[in-house]
PDB file of N, CA and C in Angstrom:
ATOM      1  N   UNK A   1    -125.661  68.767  -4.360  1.00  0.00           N
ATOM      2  CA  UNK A   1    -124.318  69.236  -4.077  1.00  0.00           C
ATOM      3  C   UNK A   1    -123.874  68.703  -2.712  1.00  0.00           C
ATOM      4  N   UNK A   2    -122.726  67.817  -2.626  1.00  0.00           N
ATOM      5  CA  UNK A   2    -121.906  67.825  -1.659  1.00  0.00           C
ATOM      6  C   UNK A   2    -121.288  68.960  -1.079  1.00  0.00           C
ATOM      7  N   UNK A   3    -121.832  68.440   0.445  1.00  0.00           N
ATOM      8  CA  UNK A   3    -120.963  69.772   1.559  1.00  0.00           C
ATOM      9  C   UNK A   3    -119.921  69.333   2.334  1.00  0.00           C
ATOM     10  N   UNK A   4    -119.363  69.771   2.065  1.00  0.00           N
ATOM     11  CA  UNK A   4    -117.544  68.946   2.820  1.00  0.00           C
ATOM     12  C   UNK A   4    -117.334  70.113   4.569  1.00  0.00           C
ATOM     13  N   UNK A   5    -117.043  69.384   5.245  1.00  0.00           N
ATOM     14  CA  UNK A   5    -116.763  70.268   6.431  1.00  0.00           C
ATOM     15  C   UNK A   5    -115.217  71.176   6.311  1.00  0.00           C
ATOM     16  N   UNK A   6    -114.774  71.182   5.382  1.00  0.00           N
ATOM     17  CA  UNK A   6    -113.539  71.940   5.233  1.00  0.00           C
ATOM     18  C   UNK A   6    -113.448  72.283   4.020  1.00  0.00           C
ATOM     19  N   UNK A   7    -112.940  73.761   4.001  1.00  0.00           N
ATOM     20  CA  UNK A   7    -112.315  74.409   2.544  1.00  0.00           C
ATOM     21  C   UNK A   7    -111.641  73.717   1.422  1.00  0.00           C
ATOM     22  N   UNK A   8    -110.165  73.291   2.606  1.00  0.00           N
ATOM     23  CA  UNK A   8    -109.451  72.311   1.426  1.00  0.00           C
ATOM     24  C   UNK A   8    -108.820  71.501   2.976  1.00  0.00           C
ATOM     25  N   UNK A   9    -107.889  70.339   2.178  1.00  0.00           N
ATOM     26  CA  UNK A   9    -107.279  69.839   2.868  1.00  0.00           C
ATOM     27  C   UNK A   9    -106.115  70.611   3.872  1.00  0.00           C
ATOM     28  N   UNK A  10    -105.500  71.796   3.646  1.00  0.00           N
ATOM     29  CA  UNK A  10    -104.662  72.460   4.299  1.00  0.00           C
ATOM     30  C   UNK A  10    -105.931  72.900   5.610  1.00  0.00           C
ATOM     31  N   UNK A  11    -106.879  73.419   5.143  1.00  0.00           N
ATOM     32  CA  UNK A  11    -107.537  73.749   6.487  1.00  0.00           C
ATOM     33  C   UNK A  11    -108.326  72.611   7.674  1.00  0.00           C
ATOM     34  N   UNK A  12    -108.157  71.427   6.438  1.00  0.00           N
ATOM     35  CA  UNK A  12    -108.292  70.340   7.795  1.00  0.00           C
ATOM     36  C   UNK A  12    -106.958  70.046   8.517  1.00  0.00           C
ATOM     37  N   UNK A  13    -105.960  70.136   7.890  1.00  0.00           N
ATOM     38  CA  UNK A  13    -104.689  69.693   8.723  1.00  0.00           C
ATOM     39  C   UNK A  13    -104.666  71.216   9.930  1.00  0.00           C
ATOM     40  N   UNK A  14    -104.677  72.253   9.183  1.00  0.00           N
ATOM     41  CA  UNK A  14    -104.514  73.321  10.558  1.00  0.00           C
ATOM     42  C   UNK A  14    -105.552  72.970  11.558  1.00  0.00           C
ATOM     43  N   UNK A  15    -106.460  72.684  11.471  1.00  0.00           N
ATOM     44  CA  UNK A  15    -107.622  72.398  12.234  1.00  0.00           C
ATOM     45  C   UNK A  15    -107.689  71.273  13.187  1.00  0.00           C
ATOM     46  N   UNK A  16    -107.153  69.947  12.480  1.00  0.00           N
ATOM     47  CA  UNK A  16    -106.401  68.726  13.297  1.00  0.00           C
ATOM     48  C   UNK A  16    -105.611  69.346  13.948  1.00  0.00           C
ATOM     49  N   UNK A  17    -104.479  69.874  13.874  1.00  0.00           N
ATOM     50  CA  UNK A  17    -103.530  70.210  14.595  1.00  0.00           C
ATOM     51  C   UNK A  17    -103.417  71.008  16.098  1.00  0.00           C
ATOM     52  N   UNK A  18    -105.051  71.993  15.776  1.00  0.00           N
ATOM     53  CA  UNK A  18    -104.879  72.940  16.534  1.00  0.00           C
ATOM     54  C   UNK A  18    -105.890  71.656  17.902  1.00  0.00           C
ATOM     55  N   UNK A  19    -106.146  70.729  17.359  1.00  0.00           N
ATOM     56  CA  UNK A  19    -107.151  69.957  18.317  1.00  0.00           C
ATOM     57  C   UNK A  19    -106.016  68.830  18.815  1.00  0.00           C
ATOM     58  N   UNK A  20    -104.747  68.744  18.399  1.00  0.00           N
ATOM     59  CA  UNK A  20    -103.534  68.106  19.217  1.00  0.00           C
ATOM     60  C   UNK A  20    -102.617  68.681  19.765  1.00  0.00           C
ATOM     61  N   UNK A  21    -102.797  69.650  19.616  1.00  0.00           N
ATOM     62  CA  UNK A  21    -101.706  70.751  20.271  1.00  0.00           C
ATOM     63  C   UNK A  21    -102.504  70.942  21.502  1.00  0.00           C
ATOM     64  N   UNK A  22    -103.713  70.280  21.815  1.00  0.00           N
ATOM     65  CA  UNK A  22    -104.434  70.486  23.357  1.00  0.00           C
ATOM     66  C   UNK A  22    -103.993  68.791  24.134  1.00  0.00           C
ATOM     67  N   UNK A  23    -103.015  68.498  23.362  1.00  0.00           N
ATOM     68  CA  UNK A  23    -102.725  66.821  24.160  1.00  0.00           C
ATOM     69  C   UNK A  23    -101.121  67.020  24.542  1.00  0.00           C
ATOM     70  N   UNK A  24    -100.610  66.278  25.071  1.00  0.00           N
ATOM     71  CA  UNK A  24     -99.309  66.370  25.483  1.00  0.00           C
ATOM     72  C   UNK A  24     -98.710  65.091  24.269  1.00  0.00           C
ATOM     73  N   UNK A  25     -98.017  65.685  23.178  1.00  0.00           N
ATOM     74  CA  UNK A  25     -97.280  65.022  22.504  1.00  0.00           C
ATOM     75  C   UNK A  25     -95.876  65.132  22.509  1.00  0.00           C
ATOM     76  N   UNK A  26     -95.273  64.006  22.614  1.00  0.00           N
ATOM     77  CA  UNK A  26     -93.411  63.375  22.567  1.00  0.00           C
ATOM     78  C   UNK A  26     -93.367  64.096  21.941  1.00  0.00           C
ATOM     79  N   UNK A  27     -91.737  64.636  22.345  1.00  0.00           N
ATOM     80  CA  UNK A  27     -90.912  65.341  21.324  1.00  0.00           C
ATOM     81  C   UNK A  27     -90.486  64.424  19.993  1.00  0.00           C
ATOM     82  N   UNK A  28     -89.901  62.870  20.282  1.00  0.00           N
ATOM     83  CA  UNK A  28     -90.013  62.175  19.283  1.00  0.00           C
ATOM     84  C   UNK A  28     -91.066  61.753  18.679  1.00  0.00           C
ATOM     85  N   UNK A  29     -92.460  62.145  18.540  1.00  0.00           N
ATOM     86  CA  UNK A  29     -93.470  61.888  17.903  1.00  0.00           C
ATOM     87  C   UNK A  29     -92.924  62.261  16.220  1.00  0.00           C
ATOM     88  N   UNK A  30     -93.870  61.330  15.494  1.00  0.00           N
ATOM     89  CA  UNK A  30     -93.276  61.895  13.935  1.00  0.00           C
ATOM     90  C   UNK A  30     -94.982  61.885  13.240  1.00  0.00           C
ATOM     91  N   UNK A  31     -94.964  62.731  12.685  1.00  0.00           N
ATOM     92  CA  UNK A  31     -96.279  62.683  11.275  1.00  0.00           C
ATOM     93  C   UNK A  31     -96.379  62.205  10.066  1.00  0.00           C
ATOM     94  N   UNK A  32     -96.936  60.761  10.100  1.00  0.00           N
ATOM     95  CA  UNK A  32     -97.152  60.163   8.948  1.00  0.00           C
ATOM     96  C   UNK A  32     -98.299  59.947   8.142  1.00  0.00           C
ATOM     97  N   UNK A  33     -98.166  60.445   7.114  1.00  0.00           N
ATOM     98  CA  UNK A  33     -99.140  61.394   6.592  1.00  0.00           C
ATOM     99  C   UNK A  33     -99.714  59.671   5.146  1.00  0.00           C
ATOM    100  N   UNK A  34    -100.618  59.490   4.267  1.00  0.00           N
ATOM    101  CA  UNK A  34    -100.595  58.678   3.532  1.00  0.00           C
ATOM    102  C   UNK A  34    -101.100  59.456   2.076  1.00  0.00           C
ATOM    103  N   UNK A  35    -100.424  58.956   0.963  1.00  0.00           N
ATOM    104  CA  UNK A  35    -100.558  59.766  -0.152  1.00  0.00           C
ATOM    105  C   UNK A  35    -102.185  60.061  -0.759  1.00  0.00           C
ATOM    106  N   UNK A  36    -102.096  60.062  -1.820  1.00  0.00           N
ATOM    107  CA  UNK A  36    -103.793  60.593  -2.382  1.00  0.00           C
ATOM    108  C   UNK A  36    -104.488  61.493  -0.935  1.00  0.00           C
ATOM    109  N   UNK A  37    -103.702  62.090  -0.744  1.00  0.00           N
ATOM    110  CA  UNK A  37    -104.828  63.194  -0.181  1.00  0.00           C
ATOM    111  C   UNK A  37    -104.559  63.471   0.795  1.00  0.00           C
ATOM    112  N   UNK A  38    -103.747  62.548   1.869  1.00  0.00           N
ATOM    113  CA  UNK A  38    -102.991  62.939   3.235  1.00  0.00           C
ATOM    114  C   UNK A  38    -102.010  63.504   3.194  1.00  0.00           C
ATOM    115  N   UNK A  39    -101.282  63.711   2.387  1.00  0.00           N
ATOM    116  CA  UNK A  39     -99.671  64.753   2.571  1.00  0.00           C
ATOM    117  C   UNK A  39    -100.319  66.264   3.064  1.00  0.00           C
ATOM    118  N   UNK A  40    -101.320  66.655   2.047  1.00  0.00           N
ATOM    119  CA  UNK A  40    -101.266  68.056   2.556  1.00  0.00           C
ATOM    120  C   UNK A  40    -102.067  68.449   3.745  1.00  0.00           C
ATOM    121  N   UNK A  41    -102.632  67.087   4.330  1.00  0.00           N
ATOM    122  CA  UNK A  41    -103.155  67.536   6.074  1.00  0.00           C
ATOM    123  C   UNK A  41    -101.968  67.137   7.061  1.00  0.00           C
ATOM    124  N   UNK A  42    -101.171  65.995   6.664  1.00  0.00           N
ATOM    125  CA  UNK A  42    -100.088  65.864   7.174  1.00  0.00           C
ATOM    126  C   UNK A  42     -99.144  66.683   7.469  1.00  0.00           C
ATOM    127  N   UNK A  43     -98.770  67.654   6.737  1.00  0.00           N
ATOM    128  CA  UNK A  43     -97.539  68.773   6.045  1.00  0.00           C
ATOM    129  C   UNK A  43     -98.091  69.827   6.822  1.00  0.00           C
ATOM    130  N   UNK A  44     -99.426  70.193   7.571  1.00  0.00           N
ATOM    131  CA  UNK A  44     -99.947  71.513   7.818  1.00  0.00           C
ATOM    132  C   UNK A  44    -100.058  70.968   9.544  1.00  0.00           C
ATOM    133  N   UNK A  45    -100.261  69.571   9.962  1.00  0.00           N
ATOM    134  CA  UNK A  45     -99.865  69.134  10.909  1.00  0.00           C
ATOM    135  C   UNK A  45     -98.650  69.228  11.856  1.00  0.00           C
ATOM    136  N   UNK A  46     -97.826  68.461  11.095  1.00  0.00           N
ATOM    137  CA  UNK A  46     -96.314  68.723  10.885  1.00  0.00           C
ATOM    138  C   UNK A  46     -95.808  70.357  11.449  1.00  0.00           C
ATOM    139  N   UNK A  47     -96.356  70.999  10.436  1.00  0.00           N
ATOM    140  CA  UNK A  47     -95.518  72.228  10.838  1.00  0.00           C
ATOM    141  C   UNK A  47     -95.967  72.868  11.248  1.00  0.00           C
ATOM    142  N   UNK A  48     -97.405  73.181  12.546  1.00  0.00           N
ATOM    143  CA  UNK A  48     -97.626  73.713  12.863  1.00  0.00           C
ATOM    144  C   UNK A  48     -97.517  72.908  14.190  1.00  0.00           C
ATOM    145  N   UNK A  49     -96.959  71.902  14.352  1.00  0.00           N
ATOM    146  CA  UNK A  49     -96.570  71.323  15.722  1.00  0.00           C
ATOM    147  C   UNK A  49     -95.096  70.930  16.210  1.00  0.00           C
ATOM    148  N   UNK A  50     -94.257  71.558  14.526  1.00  0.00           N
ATOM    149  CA  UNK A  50     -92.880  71.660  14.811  1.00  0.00           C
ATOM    150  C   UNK A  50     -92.640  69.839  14.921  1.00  0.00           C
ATOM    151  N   UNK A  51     -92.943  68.998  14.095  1.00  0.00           N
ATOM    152  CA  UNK A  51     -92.852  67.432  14.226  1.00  0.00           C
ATOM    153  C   UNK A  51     -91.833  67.266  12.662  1.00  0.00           C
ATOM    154  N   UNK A  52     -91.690  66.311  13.020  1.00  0.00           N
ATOM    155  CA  UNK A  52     -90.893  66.024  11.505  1.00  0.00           C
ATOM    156  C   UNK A  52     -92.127  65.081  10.739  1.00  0.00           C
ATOM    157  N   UNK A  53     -92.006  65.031   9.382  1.00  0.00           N
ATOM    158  CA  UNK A  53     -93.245  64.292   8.660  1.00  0.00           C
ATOM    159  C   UNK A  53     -92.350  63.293   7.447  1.00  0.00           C
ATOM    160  N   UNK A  54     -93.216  62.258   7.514  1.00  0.00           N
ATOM    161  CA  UNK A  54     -93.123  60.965   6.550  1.00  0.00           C
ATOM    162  C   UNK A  54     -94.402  60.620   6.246  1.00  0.00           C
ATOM    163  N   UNK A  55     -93.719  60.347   4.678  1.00  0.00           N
ATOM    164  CA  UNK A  55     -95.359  59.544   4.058  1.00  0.00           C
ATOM    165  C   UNK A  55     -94.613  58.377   3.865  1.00  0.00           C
ATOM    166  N   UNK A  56     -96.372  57.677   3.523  1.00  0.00           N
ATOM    167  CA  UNK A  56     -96.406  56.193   3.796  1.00  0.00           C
ATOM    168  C   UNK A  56     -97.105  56.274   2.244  1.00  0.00           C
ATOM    169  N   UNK A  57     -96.305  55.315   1.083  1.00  0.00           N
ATOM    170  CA  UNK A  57     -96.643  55.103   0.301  1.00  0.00           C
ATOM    171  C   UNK A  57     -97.454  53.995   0.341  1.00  0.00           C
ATOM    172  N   UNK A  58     -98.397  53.628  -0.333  1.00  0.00           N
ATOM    173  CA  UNK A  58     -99.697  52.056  -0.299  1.00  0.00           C
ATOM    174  C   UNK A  58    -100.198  52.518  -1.776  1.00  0.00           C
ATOM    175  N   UNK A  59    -100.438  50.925  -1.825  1.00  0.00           N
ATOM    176  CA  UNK A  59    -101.022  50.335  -3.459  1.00  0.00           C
ATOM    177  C   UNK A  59    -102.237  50.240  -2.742  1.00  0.00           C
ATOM    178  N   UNK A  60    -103.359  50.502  -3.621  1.00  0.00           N
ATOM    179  CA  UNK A  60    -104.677  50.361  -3.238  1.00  0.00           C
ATOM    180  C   UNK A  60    -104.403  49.175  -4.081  1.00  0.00           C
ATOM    181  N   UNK A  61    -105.725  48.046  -3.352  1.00  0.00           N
ATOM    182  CA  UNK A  61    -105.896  47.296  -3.628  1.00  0.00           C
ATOM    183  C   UNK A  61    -107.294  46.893  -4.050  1.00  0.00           C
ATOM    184  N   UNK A  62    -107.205  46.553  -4.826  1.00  0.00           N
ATOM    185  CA  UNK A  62    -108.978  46.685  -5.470  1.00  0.00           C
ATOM    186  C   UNK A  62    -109.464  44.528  -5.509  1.00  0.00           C
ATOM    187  N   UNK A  63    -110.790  44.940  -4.715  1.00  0.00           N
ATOM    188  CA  UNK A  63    -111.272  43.521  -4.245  1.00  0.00           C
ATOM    189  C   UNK A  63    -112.776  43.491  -4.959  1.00  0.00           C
ATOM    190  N   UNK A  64    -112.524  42.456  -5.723  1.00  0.00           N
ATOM    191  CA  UNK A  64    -113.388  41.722  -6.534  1.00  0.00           C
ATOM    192  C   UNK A  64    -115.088  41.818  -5.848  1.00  0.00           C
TER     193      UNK A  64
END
């Protein structure tokens, strides 16, 4: 059995967050979050630092 250091992804984004909220971040800073699996650490980022959030859509690319 795999042991993951977090519940779900929402409790890694609160958890990131609470470890940047100890840095001095721009008011124009923005959170860009990347799909398959980053929106919802992004989104818990985001709003617990009062930032505005964008995802970044990407094609995986699969190499021979």
């Amino acid at each position: 059995m795999v042991h993951f250091p977090f519940a779900d992804r929402e409790e890694a984004g609160r958890l990131l967050a609470e470890e940047l909220s100890l840095h001095k971040i721009g008011k124009d800073a923005i959170i860009l979050a990347l799909t398959r699996g980053g929106v919802p650490v992004g989104y818990e980022v985001a709003d617990r630092l009062h930032l505005p959030l964008d995802v970044i859509v990407v094609r995986k690319l699969g190499v021979p």
